[in-house]
Structures are given as C-alpha cells and as structure tokens.
Protein backbone atom coordinates (compact mmCIF):
# COMPACT_ATOMS: atom_id res chain seq x y z
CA UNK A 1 22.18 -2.75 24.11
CA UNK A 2 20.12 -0.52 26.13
CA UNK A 3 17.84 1.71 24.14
CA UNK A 4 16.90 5.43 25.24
CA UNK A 5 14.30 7.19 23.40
CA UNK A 6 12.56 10.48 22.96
CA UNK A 7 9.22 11.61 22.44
CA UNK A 8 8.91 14.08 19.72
CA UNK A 9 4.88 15.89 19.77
CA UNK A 10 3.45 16.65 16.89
CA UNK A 11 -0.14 16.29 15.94
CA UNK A 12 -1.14 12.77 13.69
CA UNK A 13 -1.18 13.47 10.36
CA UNK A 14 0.05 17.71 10.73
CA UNK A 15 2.50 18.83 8.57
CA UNK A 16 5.27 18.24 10.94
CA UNK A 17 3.97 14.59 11.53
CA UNK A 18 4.42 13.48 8.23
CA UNK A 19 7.71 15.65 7.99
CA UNK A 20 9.02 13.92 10.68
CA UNK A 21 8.11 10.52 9.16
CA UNK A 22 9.48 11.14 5.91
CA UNK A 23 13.14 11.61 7.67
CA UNK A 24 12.59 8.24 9.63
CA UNK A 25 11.73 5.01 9.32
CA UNK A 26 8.58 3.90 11.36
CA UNK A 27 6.78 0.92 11.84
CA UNK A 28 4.90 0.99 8.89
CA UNK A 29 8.05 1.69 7.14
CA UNK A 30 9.53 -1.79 8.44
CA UNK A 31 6.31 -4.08 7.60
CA UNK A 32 7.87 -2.67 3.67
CA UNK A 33 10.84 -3.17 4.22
CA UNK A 34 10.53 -6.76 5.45
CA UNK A 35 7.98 -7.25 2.09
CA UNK A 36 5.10 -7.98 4.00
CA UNK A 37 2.92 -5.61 3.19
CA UNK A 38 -0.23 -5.53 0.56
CA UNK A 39 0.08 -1.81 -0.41
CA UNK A 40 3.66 -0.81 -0.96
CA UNK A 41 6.39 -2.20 -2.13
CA UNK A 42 10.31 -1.49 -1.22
CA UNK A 43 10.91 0.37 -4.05
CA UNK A 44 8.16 2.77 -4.07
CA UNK A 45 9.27 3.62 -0.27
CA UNK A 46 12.51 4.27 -1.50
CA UNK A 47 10.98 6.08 -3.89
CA UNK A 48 9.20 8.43 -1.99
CA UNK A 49 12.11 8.14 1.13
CA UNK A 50 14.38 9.91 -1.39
CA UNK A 51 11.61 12.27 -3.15
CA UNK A 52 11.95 10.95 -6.45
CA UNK A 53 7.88 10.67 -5.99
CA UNK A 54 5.60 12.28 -4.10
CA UNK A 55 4.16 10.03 -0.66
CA UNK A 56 0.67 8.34 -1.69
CA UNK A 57 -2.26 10.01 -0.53
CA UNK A 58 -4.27 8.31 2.54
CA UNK A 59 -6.93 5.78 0.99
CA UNK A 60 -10.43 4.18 1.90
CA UNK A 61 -8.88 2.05 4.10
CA UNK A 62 -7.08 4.29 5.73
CA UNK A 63 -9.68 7.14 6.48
CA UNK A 64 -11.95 4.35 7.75
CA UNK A 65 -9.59 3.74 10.01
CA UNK A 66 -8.92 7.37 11.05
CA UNK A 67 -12.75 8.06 11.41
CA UNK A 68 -13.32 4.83 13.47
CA UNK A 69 -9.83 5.29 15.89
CA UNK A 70 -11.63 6.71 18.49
CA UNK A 71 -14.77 3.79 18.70
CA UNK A 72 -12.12 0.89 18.71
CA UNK A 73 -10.77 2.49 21.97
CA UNK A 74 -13.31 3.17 23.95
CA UNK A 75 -14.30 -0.75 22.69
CA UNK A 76 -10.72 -1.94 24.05
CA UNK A 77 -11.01 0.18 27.29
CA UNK A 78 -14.89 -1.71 27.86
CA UNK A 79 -13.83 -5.39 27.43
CA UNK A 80 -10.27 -4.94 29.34
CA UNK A 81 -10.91 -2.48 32.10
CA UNK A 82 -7.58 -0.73 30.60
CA UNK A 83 -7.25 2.93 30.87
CA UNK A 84 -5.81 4.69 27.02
CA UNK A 85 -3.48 7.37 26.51
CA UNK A 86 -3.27 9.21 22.97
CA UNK A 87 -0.35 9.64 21.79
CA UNK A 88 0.16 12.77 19.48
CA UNK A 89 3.64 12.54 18.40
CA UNK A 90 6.52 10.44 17.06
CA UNK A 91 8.93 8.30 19.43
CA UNK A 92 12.27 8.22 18.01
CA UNK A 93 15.07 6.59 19.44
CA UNK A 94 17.89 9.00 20.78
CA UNK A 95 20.99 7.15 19.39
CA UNK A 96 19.38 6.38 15.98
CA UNK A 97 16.60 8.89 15.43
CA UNK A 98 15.63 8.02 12.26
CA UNK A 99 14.66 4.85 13.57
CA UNK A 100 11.21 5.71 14.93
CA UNK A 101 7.43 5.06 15.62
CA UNK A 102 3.60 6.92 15.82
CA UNK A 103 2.35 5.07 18.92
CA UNK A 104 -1.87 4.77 18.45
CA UNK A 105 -2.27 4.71 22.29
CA UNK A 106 -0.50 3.36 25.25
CA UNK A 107 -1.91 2.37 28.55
CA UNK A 108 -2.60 4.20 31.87
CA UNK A 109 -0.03 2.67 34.35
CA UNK A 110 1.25 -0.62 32.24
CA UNK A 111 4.16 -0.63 30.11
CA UNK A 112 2.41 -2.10 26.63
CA UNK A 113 0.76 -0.20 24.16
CA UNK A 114 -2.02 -0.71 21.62
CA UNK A 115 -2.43 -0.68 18.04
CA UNK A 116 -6.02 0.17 16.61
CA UNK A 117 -7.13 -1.13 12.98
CA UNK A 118 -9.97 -1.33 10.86
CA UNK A 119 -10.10 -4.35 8.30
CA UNK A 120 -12.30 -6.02 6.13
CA UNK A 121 -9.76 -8.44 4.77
CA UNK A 122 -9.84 -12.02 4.92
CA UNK A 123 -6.22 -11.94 6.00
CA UNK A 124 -7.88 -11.63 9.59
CA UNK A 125 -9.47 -15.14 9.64
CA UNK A 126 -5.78 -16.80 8.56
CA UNK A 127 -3.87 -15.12 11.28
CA UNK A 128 -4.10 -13.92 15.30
CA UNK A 129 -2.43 -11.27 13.37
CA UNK A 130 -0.93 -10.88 10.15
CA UNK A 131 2.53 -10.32 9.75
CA UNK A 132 2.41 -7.19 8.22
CA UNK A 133 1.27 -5.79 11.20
CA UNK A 134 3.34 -7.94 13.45
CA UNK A 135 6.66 -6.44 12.00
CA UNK A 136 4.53 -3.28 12.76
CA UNK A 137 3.76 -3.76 16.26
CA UNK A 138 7.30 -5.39 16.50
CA UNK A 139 9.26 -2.21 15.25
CA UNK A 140 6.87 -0.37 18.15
CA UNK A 141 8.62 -2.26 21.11
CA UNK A 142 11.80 -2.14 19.44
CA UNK A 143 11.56 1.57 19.66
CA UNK A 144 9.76 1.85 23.38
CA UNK A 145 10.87 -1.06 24.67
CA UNK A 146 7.42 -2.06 25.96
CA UNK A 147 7.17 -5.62 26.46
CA UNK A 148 3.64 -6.07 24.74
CA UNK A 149 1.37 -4.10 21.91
CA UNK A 150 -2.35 -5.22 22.19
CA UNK A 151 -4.12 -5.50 19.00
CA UNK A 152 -7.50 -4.11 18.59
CA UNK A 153 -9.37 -4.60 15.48
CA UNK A 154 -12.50 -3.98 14.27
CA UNK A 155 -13.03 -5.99 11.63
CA UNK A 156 -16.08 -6.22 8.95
CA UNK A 157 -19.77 -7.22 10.69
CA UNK A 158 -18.37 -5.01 13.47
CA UNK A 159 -16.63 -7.96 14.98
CA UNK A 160 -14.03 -6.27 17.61
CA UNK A 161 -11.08 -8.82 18.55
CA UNK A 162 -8.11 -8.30 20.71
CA UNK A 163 -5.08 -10.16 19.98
CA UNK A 164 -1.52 -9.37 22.09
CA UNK A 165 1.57 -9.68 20.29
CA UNK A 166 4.86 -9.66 22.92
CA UNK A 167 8.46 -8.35 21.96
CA UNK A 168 10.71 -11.14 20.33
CA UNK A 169 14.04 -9.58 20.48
CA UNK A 170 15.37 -11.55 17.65
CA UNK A 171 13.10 -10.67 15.30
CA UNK A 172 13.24 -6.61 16.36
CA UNK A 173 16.96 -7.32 15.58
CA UNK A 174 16.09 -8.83 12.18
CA UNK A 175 13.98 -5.80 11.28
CA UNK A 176 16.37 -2.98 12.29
CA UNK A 177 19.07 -4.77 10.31
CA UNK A 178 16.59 -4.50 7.08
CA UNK A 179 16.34 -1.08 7.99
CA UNK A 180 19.68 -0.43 8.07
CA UNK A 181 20.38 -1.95 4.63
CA UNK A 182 17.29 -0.34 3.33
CA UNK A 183 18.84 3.42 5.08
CA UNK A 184 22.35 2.69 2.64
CA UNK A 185 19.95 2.43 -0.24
CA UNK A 186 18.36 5.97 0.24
CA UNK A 187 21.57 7.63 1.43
CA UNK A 188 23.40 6.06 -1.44
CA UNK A 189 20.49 6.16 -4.44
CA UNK A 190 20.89 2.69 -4.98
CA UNK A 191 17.14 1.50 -5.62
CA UNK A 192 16.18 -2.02 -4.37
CA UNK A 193 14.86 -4.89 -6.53
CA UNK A 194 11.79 -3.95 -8.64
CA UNK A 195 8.90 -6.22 -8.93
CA UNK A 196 5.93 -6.15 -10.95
CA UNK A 197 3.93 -3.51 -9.29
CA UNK A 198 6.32 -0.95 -9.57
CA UNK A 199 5.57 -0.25 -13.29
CA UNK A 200 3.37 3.08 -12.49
CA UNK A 201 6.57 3.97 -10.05
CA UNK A 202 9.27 3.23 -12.13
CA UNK A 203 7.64 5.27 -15.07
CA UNK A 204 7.79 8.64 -12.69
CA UNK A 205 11.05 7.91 -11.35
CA UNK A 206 12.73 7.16 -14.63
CA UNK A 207 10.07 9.69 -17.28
CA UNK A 208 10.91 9.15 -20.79
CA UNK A 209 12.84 11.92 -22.38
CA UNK A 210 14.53 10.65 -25.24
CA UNK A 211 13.59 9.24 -28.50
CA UNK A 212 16.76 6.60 -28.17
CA UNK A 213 16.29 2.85 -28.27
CA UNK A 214 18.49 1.02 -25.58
CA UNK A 215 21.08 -1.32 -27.02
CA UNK A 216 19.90 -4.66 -25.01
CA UNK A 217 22.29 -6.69 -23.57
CA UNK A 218 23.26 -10.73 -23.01
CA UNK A 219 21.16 -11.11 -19.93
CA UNK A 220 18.06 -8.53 -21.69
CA UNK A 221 18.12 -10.91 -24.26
CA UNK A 222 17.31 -13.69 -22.13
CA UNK A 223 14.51 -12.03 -20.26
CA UNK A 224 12.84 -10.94 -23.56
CA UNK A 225 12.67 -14.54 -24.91
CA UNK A 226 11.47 -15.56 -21.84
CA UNK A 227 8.65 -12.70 -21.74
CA UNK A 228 7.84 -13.80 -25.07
CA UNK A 229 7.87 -17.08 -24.59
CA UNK A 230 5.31 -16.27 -21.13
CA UNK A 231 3.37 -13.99 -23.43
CA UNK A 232 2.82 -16.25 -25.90
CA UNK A 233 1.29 -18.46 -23.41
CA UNK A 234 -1.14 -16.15 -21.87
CA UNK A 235 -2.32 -15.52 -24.99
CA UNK A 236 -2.93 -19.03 -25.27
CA UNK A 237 -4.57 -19.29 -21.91
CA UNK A 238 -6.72 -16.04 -22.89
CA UNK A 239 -7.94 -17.79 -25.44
CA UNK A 240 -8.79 -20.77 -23.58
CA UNK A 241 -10.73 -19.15 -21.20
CA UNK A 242 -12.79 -16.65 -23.57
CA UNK A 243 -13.70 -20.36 -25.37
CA UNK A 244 -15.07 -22.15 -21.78
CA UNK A 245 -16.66 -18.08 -20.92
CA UNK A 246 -18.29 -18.50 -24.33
CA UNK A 247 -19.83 -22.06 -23.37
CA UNK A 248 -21.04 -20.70 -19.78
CA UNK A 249 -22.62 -17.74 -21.15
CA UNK A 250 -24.70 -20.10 -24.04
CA UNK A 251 -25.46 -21.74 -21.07
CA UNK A 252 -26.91 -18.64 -19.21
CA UNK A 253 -29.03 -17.58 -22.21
CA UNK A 254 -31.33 -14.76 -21.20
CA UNK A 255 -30.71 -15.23 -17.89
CA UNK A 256 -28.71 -13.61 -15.18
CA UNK A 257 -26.63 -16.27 -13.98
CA UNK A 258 -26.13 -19.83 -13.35
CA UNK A 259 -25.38 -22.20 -10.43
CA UNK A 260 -23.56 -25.30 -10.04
CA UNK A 261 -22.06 -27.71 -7.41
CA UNK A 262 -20.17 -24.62 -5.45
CA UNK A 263 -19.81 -22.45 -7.70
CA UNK A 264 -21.73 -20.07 -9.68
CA UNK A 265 -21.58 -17.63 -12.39
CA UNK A 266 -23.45 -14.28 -13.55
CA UNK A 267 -23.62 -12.62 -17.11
CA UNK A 268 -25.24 -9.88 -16.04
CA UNK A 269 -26.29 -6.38 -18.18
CA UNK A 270 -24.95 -3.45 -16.70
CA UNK A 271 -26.96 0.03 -15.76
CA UNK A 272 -27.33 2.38 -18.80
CA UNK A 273 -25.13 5.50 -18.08
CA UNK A 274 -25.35 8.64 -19.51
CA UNK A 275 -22.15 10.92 -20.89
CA UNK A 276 -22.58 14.72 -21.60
CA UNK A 277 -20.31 15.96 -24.76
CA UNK A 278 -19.42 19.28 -23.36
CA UNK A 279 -17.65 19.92 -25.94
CA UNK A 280 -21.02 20.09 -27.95
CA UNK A 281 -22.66 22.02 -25.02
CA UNK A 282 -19.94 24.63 -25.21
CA UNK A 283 -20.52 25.01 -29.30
CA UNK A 284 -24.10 24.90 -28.76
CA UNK A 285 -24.00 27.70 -25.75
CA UNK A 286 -21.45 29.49 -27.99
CA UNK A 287 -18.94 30.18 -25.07
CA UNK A 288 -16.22 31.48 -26.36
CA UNK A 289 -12.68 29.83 -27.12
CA UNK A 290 -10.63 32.05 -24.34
CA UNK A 291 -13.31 30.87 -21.72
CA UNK A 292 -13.01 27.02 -22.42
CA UNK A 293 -9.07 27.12 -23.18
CA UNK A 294 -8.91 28.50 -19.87
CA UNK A 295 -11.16 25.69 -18.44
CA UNK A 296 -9.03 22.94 -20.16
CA UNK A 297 -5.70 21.11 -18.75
CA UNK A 298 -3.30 19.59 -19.88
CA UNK A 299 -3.36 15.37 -18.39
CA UNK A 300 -0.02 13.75 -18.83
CA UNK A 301 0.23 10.98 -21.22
CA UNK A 302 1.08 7.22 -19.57
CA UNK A 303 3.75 5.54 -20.39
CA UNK A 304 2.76 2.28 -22.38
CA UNK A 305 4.92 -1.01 -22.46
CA UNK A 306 4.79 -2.88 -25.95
CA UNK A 307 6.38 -5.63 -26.54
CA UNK A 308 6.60 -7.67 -30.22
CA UNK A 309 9.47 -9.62 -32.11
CA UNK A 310 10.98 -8.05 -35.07
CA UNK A 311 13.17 -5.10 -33.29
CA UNK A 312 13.06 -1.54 -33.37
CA UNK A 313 10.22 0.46 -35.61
C-alpha cells in the first residue's frame, strides 16, 4: 500500500518528544518488540507503554551517544562527501500515527537517511550491523519510505565505520505486524510473556499488598519441582566451582595472579575504603532529632524471592 507520512517537530529528547514517543511505537520500540534488543525486554515496554512503570532513565551508553552525535556526522559528511540534515522531530505515518520514528539525520538531496551510534560492544565485530539495530533502521524506511539508512558508528579505539542497510519490504511487513500484536496487548492490558529479567519489573507492576499465600496450581506444581530440581543443581555446580577457585587461588599464593596456556587468572586485594557512621557524627555534633528526622527518607524495601520445600511458614 502506499504510505503517506507526516512530520511532527519537536525538539530530541523535550518534553513533547518523549510525549509523543510514549503514544507511538518507534524504531527503537520495534528492535523490542521483535526481542532483539540487549536492554529491554517486551514486557517492560509494555510496561512502561501502558504506565504501569515509569520509562527508564537515559544511561552511559546513551549520553555517550548524545554527547558524541554531532562528531559522528561531521565524520560521515568527511569520508562520503554527503551533505546532513537534523532532524528535530518525530515522523509518524498519517494513516497509522502511532506507528512512528525520530530520524538522526537525513541527507541533503538523496532519499536515505542515517543512523548515528556510539558502541563499545563486541556485537560490532560479529555483524555489518546487528540486528537490533537493523529492525531499527528497518522500522525507519518503513515509516519514510527511503530506500536506504546509512549506518555510522563510532565504535571503541575511535574506529568510525559506515555500513548501509537497504529497505526489505518483507521484513518491514514482519515488524509492523509485531507491532500490531504488541498495540492489542497495551490497548487490551494483556502483558506479553515474561522472562527472567523482568523480576525488578514485575515486582512494581504487581507490588505486594497482601499477606495471602497463593493456592498453586497443576502446572505451578510442575515448574516448582523443576526450579528445585535446577536449584539443586546450581548449588551443586556452586560448589564445584568454589572447590577448583579454592585450588587456583593455593596456586596464586601471595601473588596477584596466574597465567596459563590462554588463559589467566587474578586474586587480587582490593583498595581499602573508608565509611563515615553519620549516625555517630550526628550524636557526637549533638544535632538535634527534628534536624536529622527531617534529613532521613524513607527507601522502599525489595521484594525478595525465596524458594524452599516444606510449604508455607
């Protein structure tokens, strides 16, 4: 079908960028969706898609990138001769505007566009591009229609490498159909499939507030005697390995480490540190109570998993 979009401005990373986002799904959005990428998983972007938790501030990673934007392309526009336009908004497409996309730049006078990372991850070395940020660049041209996104990444040792990705129409068709499926969930409140990272998610969407024990049922009962059986082998294996640690460290003696045919291993004695008690520095400056109560907060507890035969306590 032909596509028509719009261009919606808004300033990266204003208020009423990330407002839009939040409504939409964008290309970043799909590389989730599809389960390709490192640092989110599908349920906590449903998670934060329907505001049962609040979006995850920007990290490391991505404020490196952010701070370096600008250097990576000016370094495209020297080794291609290509002339960048930023883009300060969100392109949406007119038909489905919650599908959408925050172009980095796009180029004077050509129809692609181009993506600008930052990386120090191996990943880089195993792909042209890995294919969490092909579904990215992907999503892009599904939105614009552009028949290419040039990828340029500087990655660590200040390598820069460019790497063009062009439009495969089947697998833009693939992604928006995710989407789609992924849109019923948040409309509906169905969540998708948890895995094991979504522990710390799971505990905010779903806070304890009873003092009830859940009744478990046929199919609970076989996934507890299969985490116990699983437990009782890592305990094993823990034990295993502390035993061959042991034999390295003997090994190591007063040394710091010890080398071998390709591998190597340290047993090293960390910096002292130092820890003020200011409790004891408030006692011992007599401040009064009033001033430290109103200097003192109140840090939610976690919630701990335990897990042990024998039922209930």
């Amino acid at each position: 079908m032909g596509k028509q979009y719009e261009f919606v401005k808004a300033e990266q990373r204003s208020p009423e960028w990330f407002a839009l986002r939040k409504g939409g799904i964008t290309a970043t959005d799909a590389a989730v969706i599809a389960g390709l990428s490192e640092y989110k998983t599908r349920f906590q972007l449903w998670a934060e898609k329907t505001g049962a938790v609040d979006e995850q501030p920007a990290g490391e990673a991505a404020t490196r990138g952010i701070l370096l934007e600008q250097a990576v392309a000016d370094w495209y526009t020297l080794e291609t001769g290509r002339k960048l336009k930023r883009s300060n908004g969100v392109v949406r497409l007119v038909e489905i505007p919650w599908a959408m996309a925050s172009l980095d730049r796009t180029v004077v006078r050509e129809p692609g566009l181009v993506e600008i990372k930052t990386s120090v991850s191996p990943r880089w070395s195993l792909y042209p591009v890995p294919p969490e940020f092909v579904a990215q660049v992907q999503w892009q041209m599904f939105i614009t229609g552009a028949p290419w996104v040039d990828v340029a990444v500087l990655l660590g040792g200040l390598k820069f490498r460019c790497e063009r990705v062009k439009a495969d129409l089947n697998y833009q068709t693939e992604l928006y159909q995710k989407a789609v499926q992924f849109r019923n969930l948040i409309e509906t409140g169905w969540a998708p499939e948890l895995v094991g990272e979504d522990s710390d998610t799971l505990a905010k969407v779903v806070p304890q507030t009873t003092e009830e024990w859940a009744q478990a049922s046929g199919s609970i009962e076989r996934v507890a005697a299969l985490y116990a059986e699983k437990l009782y082998e890592s305990k094993l294996l823990d034990q295993e390995l502390q035993n061959l640690a042991i034999s390295l460290k003997e090994a190591i003696g007063k040394g710091v480490g010890i080398v071998g045919a390709g591998w190597q291993a340290t047993w090293k004695q960390n910096k002292a540190s130092r820890k003020t008690d200011w409790r004891a520095v408030a006692e011992a400056a007599k401040v009064p109570q009033e001033i430290v109560d109103a200097h003192t907060q109140e840090v939610p507890g976690a919630r701990v998993f335990k897990f042990k035969d024998g039922g209930a306590e």
